[in-house]
N, C-alpha and C. Protein backbone atom coordinates (compact mmCIF):
# COMPACT_ATOMS: atom_id res chain seq x y z
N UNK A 1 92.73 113.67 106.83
CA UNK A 1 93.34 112.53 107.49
C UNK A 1 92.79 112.42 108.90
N UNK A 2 92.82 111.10 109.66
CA UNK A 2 92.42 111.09 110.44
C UNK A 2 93.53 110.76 111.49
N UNK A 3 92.91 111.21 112.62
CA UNK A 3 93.84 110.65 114.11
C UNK A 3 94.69 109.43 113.91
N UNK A 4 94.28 108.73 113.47
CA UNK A 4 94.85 107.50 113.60
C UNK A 4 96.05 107.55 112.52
N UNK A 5 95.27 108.07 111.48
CA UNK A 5 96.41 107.81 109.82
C UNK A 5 97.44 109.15 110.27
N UNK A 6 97.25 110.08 111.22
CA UNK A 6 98.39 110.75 111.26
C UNK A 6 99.18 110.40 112.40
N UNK A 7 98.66 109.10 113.00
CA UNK A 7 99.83 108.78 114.11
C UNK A 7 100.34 107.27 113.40
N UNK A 8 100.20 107.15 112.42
CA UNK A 8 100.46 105.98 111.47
C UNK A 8 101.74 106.63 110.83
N UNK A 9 101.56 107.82 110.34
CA UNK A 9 102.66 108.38 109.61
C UNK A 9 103.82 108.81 110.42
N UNK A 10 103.32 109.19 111.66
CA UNK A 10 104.36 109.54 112.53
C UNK A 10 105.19 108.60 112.94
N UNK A 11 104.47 107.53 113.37
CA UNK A 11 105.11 106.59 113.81
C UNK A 11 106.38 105.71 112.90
N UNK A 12 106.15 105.79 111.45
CA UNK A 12 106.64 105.65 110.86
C UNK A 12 107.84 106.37 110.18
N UNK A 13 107.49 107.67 110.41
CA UNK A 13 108.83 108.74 110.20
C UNK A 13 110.04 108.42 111.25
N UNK A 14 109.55 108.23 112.29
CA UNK A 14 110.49 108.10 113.69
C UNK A 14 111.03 106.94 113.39
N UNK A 15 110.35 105.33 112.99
CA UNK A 15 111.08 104.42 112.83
C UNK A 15 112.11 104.67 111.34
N UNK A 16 111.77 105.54 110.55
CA UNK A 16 112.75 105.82 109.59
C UNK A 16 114.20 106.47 110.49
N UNK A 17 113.59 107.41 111.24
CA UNK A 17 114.47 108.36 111.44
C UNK A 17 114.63 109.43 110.95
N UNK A 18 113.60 109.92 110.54
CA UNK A 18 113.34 111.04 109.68
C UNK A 18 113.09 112.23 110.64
N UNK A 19 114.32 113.02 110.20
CA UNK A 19 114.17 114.28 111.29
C UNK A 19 113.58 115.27 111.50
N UNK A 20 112.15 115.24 110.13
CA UNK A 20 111.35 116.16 110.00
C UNK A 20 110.63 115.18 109.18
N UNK A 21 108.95 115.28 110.10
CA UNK A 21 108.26 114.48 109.70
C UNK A 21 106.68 115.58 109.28
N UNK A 22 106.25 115.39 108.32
CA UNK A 22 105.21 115.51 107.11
C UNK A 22 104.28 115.11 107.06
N UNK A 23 103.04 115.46 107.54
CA UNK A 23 101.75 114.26 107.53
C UNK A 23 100.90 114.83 106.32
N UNK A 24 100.84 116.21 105.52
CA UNK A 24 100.10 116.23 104.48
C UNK A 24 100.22 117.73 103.63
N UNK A 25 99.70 116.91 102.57
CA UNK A 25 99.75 118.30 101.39
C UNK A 25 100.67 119.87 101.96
N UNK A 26 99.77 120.18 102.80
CA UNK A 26 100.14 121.66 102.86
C UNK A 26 101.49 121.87 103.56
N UNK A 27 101.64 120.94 104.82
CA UNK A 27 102.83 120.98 105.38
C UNK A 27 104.32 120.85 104.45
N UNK A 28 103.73 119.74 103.50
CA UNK A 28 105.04 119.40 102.31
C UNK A 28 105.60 120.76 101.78
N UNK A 29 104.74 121.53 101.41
CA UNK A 29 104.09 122.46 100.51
C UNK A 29 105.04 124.03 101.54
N UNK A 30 105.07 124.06 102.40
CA UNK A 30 105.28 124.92 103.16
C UNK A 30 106.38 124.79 103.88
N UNK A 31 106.81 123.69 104.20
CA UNK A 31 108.47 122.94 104.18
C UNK A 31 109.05 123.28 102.85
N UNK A 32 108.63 123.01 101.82
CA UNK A 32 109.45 123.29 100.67
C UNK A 32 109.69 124.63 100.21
N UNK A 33 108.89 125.35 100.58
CA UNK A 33 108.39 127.05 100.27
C UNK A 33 109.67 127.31 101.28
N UNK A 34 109.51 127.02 102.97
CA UNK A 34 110.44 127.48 103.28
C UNK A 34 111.95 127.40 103.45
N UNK A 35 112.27 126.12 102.13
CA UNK A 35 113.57 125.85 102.47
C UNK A 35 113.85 126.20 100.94
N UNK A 36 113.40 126.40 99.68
CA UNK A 36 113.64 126.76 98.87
C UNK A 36 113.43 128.38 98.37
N UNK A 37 112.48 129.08 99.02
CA UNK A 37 111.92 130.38 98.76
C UNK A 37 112.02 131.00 100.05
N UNK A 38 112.18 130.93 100.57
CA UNK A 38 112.56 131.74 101.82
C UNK A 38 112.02 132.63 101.81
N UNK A 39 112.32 134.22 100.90
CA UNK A 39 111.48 135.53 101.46
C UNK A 39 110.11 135.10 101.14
N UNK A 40 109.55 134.02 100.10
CA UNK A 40 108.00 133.82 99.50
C UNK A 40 107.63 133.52 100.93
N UNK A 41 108.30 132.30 101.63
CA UNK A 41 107.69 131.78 102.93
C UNK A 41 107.49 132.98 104.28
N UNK A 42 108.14 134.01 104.29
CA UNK A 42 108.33 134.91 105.31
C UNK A 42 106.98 135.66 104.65
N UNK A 43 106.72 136.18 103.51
CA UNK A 43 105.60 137.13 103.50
C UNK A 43 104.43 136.35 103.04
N UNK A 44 104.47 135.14 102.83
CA UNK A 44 103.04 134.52 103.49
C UNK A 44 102.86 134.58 104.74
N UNK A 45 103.71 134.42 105.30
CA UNK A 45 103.44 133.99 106.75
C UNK A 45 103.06 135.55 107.52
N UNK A 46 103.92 136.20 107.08
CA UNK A 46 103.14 137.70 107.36
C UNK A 46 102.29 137.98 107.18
N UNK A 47 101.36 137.97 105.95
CA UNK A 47 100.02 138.14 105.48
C UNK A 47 99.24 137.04 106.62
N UNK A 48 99.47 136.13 106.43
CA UNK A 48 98.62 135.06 107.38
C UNK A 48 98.52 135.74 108.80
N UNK A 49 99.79 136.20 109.17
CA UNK A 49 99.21 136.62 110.84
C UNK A 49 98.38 138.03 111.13
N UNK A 50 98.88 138.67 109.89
CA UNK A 50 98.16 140.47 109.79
C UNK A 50 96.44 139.88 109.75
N UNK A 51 95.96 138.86 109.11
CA UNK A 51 94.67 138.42 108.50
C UNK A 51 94.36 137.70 110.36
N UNK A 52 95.02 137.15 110.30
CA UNK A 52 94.32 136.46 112.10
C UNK A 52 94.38 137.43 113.12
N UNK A 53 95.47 138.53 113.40
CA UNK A 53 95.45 139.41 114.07
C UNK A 53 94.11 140.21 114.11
N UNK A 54 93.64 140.64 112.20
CA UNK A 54 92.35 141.09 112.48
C UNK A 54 91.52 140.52 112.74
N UNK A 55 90.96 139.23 112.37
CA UNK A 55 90.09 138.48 113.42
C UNK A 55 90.27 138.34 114.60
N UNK A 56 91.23 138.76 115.15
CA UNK A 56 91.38 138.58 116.67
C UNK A 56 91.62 137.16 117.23
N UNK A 57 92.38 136.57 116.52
CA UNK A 57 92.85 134.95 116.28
C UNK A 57 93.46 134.51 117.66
């Protein structure tokens, strides 16, 4: 997506009123992980920072 199409979506969440706004795939994806799976979302997110920590992120 581009700059523009994600301030298209934004702009549009806010005129909804949408109190949590979503611009693509993965975010959906990871909002839902963490409101339905909870410990799944905590030890991805662990793995993800142990993996950037060793790159020195």
């Amino acid at each position: 997506m581009s700059a523009a199409e994600i301030a298209a979506e934004v702009l549009k969440g806010v005129d909804a009123g949408r109190p949590v706004i979503l611009t693509d795939r993965n975010g959906r994806i990871a909002y839902a992980t963490k409101r339905f799976a909870r410990p799944l979302y905590y030890r991805a997110m662990a793995r993800a920072s142990k993996q950037m920590a060793a790159k020195g992120a």
